[in-house]
Protein backbone atom coordinates (compact mmCIF):
# COMPACT_ATOMS: atom_id res chain seq x y z
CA UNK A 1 -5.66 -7.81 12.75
CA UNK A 2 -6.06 -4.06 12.22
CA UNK A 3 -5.87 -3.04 8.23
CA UNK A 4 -2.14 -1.53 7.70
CA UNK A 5 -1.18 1.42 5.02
CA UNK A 6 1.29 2.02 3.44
CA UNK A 7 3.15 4.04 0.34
CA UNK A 8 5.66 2.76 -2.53
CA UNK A 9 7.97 4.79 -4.18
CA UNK A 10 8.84 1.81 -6.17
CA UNK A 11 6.76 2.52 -9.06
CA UNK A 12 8.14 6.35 -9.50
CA UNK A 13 6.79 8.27 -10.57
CA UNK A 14 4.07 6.73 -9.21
CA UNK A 15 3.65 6.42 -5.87
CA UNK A 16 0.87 3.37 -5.00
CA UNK A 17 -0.97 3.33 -1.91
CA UNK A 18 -1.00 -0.67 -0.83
CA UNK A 19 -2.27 -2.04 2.66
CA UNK A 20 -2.31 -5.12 4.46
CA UNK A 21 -5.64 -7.03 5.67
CA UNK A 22 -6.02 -10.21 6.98
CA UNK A 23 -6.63 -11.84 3.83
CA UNK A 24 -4.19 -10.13 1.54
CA UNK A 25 -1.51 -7.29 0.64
CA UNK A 26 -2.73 -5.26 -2.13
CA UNK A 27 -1.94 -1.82 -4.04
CA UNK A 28 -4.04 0.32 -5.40
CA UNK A 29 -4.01 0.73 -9.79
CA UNK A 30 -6.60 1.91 -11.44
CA UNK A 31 -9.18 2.12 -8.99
CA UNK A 32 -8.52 -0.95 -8.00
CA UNK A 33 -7.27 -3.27 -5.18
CA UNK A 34 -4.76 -5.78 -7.06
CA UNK A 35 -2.85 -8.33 -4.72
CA UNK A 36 0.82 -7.42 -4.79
CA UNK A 37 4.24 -9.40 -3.49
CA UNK A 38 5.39 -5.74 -2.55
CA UNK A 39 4.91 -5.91 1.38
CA UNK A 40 5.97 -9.53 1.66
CA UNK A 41 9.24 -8.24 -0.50
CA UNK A 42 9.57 -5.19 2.15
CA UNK A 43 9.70 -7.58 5.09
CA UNK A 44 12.11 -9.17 4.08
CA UNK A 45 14.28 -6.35 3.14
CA UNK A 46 14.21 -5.74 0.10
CA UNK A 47 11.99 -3.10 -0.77
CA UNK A 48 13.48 1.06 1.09
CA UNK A 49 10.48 2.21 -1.12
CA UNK A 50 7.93 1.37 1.52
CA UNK A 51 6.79 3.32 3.92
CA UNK A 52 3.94 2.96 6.83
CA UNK A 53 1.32 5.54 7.22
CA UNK A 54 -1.79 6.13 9.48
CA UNK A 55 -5.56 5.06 7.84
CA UNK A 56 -5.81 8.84 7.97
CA UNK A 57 -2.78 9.85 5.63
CA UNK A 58 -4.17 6.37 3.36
CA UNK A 59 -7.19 8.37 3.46
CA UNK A 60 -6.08 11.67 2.28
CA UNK A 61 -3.53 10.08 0.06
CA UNK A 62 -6.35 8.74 -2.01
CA UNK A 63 -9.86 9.06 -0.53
CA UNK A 64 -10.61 7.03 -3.86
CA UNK A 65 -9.46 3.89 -2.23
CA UNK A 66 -12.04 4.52 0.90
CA UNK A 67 -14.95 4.58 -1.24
């Protein structure tokens, strides 16, 4: 399974970078990964705040994350 990304409004004004791995969903805080029900919630349609983006736009969005 390829690593997914994706952005959440859901925390305006915030918005949280989060992906999916194999393992786990997780958002970014704090310069942090932190596990987060967010993506599981989206599936099942309840969360409009998500939105998929590439690895490259995760990347730009907050080459923090990468490093």
């Amino acid at each position: 399974m390829t690593t997914r990304y994706f952005t959440s409004t859901a925390y305006h004004p915030n918005v949280l970078l989060l992906r999916r791995t194999k393992e786990a969903d997780q958002a970014f805080v704090s310069g942090v990964w932190r596990p987060t029900p967010s993506l599981v919630d989206w599936e099942a349609g309840n969360g409009d705040f998500v939105d998929e983006i590439t690895e490259e736009q995760a990347r730009a969005f907050a080459p923090e994350a990468f490093t």
